[in-house]
PDB file of N, CA and C in Angstrom:
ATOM      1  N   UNK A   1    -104.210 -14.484 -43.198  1.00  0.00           N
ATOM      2  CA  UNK A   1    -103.437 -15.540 -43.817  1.00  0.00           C
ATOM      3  C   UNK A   1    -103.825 -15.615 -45.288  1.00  0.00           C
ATOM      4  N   UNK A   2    -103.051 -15.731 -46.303  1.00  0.00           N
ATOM      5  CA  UNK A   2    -103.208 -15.604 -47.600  1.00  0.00           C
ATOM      6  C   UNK A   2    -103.901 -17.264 -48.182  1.00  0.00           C
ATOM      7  N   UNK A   3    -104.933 -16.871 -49.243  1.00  0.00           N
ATOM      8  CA  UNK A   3    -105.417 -18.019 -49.542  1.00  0.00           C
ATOM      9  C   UNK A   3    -104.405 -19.071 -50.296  1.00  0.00           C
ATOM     10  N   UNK A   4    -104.326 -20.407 -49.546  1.00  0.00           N
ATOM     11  CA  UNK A   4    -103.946 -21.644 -50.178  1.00  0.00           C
ATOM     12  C   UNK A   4    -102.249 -21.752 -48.863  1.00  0.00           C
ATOM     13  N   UNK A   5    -101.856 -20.881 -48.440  1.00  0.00           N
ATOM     14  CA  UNK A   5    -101.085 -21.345 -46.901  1.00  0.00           C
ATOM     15  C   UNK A   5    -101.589 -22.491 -45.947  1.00  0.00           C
ATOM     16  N   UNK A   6    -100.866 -23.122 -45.883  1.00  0.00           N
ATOM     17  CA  UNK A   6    -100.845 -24.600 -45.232  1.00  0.00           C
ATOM     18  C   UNK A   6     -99.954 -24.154 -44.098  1.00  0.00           C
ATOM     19  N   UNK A   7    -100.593 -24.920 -43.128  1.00  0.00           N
ATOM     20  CA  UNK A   7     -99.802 -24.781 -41.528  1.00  0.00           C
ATOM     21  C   UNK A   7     -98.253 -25.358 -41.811  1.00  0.00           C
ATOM     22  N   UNK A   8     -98.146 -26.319 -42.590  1.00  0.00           N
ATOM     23  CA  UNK A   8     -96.723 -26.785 -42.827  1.00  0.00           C
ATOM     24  C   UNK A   8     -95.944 -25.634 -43.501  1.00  0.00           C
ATOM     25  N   UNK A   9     -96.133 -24.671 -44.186  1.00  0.00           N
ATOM     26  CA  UNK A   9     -95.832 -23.361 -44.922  1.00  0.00           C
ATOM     27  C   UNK A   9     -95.297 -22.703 -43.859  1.00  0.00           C
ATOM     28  N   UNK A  10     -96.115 -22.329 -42.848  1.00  0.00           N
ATOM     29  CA  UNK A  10     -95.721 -21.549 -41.924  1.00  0.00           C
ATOM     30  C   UNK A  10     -94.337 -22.026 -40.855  1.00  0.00           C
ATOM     31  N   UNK A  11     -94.548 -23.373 -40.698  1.00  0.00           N
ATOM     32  CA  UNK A  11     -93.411 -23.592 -40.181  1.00  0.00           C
ATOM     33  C   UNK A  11     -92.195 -23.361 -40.823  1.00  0.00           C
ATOM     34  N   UNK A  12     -91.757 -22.849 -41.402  1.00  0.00           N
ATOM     35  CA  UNK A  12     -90.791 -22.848 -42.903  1.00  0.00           C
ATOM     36  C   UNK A  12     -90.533 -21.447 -42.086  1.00  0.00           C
ATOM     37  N   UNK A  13     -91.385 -20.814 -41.480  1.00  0.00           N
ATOM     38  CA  UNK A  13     -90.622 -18.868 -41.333  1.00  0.00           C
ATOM     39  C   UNK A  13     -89.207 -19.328 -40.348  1.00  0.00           C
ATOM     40  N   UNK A  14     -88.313 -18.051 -40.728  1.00  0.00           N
ATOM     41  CA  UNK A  14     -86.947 -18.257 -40.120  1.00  0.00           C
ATOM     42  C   UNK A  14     -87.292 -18.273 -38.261  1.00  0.00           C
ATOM     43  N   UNK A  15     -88.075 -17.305 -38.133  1.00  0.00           N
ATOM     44  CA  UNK A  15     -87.949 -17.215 -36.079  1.00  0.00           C
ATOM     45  C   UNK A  15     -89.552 -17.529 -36.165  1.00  0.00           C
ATOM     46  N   UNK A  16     -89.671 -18.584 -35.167  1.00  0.00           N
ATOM     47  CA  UNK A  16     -90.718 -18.931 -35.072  1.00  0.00           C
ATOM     48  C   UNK A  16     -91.147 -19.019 -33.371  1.00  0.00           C
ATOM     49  N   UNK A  17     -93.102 -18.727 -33.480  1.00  0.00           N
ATOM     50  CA  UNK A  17     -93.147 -19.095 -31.642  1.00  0.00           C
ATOM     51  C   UNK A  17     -92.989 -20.442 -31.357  1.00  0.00           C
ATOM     52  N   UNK A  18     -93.139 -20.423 -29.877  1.00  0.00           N
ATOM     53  CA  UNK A  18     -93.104 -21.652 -29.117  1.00  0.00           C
ATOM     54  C   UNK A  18     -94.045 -22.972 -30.109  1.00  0.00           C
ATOM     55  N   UNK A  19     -95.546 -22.262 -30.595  1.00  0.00           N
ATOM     56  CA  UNK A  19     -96.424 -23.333 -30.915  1.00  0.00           C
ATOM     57  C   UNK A  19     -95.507 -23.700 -32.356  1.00  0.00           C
ATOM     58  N   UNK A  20     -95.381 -23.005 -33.047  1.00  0.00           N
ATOM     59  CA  UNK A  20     -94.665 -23.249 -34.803  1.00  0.00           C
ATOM     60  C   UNK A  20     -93.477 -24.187 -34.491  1.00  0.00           C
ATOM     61  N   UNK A  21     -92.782 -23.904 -33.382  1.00  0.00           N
ATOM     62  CA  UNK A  21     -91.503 -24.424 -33.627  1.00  0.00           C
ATOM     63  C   UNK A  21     -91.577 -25.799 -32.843  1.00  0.00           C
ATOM     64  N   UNK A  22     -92.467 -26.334 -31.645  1.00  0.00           N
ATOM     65  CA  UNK A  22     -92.867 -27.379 -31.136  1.00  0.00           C
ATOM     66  C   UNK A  22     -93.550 -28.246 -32.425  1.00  0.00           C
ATOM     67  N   UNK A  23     -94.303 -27.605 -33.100  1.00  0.00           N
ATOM     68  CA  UNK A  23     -95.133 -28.531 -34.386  1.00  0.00           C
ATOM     69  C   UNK A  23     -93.833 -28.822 -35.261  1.00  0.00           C
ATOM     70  N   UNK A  24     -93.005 -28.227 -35.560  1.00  0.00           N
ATOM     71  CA  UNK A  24     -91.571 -28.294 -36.433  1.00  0.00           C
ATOM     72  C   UNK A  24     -90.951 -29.085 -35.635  1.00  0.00           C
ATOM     73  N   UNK A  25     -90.544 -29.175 -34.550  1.00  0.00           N
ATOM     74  CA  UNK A  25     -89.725 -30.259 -33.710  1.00  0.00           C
ATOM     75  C   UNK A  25     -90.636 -31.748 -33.393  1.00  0.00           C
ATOM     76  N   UNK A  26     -91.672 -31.470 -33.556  1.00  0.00           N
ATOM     77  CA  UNK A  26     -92.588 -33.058 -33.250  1.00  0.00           C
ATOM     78  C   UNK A  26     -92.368 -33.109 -31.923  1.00  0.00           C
ATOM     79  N   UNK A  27     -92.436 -32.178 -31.527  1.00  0.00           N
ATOM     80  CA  UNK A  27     -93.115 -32.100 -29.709  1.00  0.00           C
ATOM     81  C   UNK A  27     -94.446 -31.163 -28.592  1.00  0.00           C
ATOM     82  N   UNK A  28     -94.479 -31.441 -27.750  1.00  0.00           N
ATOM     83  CA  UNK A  28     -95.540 -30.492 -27.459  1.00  0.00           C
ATOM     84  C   UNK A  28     -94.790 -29.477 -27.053  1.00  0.00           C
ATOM     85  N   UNK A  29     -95.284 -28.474 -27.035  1.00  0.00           N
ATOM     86  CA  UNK A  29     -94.983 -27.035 -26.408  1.00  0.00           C
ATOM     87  C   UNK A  29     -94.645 -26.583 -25.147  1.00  0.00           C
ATOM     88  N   UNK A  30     -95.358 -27.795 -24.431  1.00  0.00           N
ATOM     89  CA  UNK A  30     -94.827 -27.605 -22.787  1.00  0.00           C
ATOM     90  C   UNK A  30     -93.507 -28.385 -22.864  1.00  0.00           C
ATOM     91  N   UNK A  31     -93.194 -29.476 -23.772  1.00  0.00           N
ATOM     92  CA  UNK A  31     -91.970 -30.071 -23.529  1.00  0.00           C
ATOM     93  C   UNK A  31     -90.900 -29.115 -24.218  1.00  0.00           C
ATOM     94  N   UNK A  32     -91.244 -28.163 -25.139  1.00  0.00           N
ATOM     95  CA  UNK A  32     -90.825 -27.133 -25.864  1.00  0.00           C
ATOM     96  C   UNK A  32     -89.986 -26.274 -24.771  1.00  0.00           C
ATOM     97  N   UNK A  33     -91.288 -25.848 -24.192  1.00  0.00           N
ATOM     98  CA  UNK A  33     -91.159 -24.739 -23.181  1.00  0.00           C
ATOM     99  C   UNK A  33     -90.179 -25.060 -22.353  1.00  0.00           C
ATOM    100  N   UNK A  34     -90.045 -26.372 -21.658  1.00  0.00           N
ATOM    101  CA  UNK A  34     -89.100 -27.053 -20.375  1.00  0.00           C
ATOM    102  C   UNK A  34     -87.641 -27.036 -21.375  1.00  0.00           C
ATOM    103  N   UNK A  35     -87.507 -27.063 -22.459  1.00  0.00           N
ATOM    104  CA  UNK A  35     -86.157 -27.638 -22.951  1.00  0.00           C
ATOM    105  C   UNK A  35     -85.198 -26.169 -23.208  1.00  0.00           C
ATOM    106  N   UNK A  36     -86.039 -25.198 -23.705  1.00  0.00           N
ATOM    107  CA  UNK A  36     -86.006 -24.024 -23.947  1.00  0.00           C
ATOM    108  C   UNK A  36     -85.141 -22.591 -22.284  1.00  0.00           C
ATOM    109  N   UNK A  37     -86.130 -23.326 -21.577  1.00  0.00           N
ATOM    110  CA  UNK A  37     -85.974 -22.724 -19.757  1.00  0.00           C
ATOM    111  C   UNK A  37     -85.017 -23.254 -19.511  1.00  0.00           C
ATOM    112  N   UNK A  38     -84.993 -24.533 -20.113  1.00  0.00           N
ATOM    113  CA  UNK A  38     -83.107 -24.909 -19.659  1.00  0.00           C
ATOM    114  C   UNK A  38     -82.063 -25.485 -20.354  1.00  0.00           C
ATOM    115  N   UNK A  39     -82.078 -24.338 -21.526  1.00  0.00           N
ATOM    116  CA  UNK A  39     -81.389 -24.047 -22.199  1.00  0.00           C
ATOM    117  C   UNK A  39     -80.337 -25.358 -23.305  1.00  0.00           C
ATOM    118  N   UNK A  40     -81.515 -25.893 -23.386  1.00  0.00           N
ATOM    119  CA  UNK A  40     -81.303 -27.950 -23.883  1.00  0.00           C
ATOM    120  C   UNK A  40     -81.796 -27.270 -25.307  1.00  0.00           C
ATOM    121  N   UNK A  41     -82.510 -26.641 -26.116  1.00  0.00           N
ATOM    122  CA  UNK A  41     -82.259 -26.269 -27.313  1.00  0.00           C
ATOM    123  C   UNK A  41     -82.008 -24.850 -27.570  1.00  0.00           C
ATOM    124  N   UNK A  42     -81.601 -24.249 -28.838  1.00  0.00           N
ATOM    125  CA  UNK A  42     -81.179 -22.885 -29.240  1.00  0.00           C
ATOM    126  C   UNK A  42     -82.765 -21.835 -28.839  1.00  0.00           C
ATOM    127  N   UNK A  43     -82.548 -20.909 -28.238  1.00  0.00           N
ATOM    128  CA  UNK A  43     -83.829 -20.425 -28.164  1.00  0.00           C
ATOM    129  C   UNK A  43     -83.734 -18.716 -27.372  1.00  0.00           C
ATOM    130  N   UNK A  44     -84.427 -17.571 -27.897  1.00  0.00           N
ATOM    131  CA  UNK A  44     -84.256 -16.544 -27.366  1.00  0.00           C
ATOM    132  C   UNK A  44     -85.660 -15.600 -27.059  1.00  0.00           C
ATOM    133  N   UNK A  45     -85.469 -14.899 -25.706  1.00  0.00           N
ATOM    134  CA  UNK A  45     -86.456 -14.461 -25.294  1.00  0.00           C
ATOM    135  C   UNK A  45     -87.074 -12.957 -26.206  1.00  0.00           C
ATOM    136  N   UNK A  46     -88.057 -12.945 -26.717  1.00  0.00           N
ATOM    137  CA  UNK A  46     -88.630 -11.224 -27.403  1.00  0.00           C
ATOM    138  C   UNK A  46     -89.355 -11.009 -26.567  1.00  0.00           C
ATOM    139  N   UNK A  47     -89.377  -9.649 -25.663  1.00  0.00           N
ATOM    140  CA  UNK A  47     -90.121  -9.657 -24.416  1.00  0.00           C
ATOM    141  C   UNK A  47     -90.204 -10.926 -23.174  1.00  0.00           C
ATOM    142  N   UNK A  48     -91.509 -11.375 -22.901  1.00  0.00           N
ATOM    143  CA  UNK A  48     -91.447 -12.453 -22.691  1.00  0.00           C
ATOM    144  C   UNK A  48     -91.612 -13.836 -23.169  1.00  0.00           C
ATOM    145  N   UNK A  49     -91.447 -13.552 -24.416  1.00  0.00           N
ATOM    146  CA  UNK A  49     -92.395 -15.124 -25.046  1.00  0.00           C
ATOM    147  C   UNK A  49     -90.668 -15.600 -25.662  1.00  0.00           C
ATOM    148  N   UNK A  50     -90.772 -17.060 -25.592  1.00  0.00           N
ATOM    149  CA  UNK A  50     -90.011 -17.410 -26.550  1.00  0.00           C
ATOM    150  C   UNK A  50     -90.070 -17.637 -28.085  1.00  0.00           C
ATOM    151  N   UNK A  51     -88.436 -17.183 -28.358  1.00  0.00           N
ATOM    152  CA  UNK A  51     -88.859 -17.654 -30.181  1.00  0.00           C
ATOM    153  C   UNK A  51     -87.752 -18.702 -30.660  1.00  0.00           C
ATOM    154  N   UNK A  52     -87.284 -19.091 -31.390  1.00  0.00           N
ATOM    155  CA  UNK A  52     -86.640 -20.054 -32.179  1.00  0.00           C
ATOM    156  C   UNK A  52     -86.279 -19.431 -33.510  1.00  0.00           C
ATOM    157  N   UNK A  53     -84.885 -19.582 -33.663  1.00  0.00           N
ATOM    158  CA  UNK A  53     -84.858 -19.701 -35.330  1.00  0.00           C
ATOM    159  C   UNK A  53     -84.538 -20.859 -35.715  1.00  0.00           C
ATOM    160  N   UNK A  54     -85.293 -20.828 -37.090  1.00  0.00           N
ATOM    161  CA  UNK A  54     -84.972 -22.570 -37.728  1.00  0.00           C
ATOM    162  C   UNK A  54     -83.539 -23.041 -38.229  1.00  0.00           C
ATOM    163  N   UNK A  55     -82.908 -21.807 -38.583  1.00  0.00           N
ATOM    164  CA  UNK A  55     -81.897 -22.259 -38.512  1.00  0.00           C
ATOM    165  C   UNK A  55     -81.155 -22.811 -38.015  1.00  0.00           C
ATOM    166  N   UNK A  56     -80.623 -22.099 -36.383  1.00  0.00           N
ATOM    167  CA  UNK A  56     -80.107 -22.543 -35.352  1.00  0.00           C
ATOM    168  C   UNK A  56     -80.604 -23.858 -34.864  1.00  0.00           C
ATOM    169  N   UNK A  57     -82.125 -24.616 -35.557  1.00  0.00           N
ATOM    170  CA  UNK A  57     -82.922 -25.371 -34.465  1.00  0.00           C
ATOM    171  C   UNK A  57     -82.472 -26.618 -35.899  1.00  0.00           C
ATOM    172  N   UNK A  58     -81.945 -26.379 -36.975  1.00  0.00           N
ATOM    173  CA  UNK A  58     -81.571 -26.855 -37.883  1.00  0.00           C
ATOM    174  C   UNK A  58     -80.031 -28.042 -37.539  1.00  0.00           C
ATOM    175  N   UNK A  59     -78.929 -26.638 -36.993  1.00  0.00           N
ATOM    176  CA  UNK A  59     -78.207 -26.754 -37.032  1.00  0.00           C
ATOM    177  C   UNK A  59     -78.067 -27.780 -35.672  1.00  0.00           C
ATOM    178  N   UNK A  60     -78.715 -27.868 -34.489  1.00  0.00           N
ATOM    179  CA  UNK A  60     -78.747 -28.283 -33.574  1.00  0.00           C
ATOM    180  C   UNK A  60     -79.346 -29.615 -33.353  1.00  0.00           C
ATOM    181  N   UNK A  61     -80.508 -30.113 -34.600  1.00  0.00           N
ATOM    182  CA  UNK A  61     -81.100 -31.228 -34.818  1.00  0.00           C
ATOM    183  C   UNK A  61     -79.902 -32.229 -35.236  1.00  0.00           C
ATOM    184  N   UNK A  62     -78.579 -31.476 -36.411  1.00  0.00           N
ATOM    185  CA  UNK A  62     -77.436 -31.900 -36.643  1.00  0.00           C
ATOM    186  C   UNK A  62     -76.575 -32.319 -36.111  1.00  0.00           C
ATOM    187  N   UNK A  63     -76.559 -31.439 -35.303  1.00  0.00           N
ATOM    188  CA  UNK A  63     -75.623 -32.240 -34.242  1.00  0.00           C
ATOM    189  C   UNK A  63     -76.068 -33.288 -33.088  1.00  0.00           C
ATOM    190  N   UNK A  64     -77.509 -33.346 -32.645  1.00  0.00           N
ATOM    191  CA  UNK A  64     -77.770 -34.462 -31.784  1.00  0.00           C
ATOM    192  C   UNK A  64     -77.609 -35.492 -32.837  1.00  0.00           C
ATOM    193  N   UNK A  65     -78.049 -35.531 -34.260  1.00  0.00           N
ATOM    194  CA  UNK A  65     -78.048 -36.578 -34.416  1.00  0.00           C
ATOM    195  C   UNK A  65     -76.838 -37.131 -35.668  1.00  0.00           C
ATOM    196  N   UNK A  66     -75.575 -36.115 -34.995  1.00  0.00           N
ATOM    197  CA  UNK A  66     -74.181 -37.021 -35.759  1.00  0.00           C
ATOM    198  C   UNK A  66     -73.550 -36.007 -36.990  1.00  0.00           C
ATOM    199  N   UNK A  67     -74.997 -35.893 -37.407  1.00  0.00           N
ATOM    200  CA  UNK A  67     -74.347 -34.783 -38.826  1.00  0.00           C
ATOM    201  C   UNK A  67     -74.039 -33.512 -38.838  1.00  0.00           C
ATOM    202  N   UNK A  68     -73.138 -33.434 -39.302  1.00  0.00           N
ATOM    203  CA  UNK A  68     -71.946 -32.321 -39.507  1.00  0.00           C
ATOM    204  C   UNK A  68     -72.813 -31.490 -39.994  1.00  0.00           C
ATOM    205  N   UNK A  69     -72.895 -29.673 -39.030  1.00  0.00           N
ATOM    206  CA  UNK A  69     -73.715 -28.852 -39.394  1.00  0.00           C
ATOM    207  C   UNK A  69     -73.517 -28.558 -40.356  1.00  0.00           C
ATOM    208  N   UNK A  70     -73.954 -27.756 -41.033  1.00  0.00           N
ATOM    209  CA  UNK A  70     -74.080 -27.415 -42.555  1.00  0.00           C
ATOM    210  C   UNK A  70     -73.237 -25.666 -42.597  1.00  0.00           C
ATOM    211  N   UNK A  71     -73.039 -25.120 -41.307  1.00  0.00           N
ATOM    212  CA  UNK A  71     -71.940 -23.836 -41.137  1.00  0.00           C
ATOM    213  C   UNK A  71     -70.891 -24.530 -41.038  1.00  0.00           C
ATOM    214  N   UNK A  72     -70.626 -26.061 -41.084  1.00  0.00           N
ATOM    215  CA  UNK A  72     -68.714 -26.298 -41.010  1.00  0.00           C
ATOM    216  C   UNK A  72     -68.022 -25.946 -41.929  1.00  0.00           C
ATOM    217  N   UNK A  73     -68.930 -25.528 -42.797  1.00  0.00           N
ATOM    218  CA  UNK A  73     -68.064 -25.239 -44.522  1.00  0.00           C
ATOM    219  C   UNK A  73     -67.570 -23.707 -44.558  1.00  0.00           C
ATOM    220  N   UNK A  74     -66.574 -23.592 -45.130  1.00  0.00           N
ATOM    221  CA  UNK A  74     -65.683 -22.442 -44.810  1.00  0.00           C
ATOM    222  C   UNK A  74     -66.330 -21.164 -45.847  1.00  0.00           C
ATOM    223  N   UNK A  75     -66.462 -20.557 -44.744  1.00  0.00           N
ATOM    224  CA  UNK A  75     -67.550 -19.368 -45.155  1.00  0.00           C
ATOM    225  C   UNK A  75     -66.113 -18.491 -45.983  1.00  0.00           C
ATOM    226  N   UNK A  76     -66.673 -17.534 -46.854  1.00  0.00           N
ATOM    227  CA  UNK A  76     -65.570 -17.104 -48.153  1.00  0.00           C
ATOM    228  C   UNK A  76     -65.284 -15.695 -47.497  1.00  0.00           C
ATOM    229  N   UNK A  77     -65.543 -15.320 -46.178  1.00  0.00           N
ATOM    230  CA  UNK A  77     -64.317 -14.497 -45.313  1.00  0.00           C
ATOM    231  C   UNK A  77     -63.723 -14.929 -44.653  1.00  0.00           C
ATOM    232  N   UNK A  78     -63.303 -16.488 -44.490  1.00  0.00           N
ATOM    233  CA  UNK A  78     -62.430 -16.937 -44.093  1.00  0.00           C
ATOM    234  C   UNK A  78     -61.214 -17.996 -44.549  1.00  0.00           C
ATOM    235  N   UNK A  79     -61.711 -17.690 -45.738  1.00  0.00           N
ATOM    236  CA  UNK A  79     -60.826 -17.847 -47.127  1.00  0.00           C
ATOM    237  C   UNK A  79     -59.682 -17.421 -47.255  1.00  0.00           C
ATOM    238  N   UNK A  80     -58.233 -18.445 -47.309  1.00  0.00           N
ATOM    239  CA  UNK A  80     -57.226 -17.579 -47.522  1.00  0.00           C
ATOM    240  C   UNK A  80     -56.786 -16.924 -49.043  1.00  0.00           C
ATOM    241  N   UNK A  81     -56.592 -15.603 -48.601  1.00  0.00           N
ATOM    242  CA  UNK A  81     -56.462 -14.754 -49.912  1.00  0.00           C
ATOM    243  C   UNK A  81     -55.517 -15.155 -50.737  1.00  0.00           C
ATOM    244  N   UNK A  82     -55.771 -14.905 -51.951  1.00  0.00           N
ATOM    245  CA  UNK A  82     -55.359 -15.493 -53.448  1.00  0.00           C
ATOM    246  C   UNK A  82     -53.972 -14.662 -53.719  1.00  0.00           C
ATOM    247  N   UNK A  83     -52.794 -15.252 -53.437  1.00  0.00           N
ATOM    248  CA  UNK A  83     -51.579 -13.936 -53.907  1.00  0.00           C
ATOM    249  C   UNK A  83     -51.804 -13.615 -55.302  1.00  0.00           C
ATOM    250  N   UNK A  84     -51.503 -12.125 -55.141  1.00  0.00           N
ATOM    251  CA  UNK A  84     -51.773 -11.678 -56.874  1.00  0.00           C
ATOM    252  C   UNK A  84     -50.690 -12.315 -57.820  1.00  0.00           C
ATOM    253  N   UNK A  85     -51.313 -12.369 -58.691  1.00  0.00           N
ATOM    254  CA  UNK A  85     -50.358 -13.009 -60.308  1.00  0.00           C
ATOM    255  C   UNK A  85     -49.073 -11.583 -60.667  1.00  0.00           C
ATOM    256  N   UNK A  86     -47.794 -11.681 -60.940  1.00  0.00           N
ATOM    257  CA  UNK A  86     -47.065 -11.066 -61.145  1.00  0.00           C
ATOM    258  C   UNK A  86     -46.814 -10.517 -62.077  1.00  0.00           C
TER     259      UNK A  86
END
């Protein structure tokens, strides 16, 4: 670990384990683990361990709690094309 990294630093990586992403959610890891097994938050298996991306765990905090994810905004390939000038 590089000198002056803070455990809060680390939670910041995009795919994180079970322990990073339970400390990022403000829960324990076994309640992590149970929500994860049944499929109550975004979460995917590497081998056997679970991981999380923050994004997805971003986007999903958004929606339990009302606010409009932050992908509702119209991504610029789905943009309707500009007719050319004549």
């Amino acid at each position: 670990m590089a000198a002056g990294t803070t455990q809060g630093q680390l939670a910041l990586r995009e795919v994180m384990d079970i322990r990073q992403a339970a400390d990022y959610l403000g829960i324990s890891g076994d309640t992590l683990y149970r929500y994860a097994s049944e499929g109550f938050v975004p979460a995917f298996k590497l081998g056997n361990r679970w991981r999380f991306r923050k994004s997805l765990l971003d986007n999903w905090m958004d929606v339990k709690s009302g606010v409009a994810p932050k992908s509702a905004a119209v991504e610029p390939a789905k943009k309707k094309p500009v007719a050319s000038a004549r």
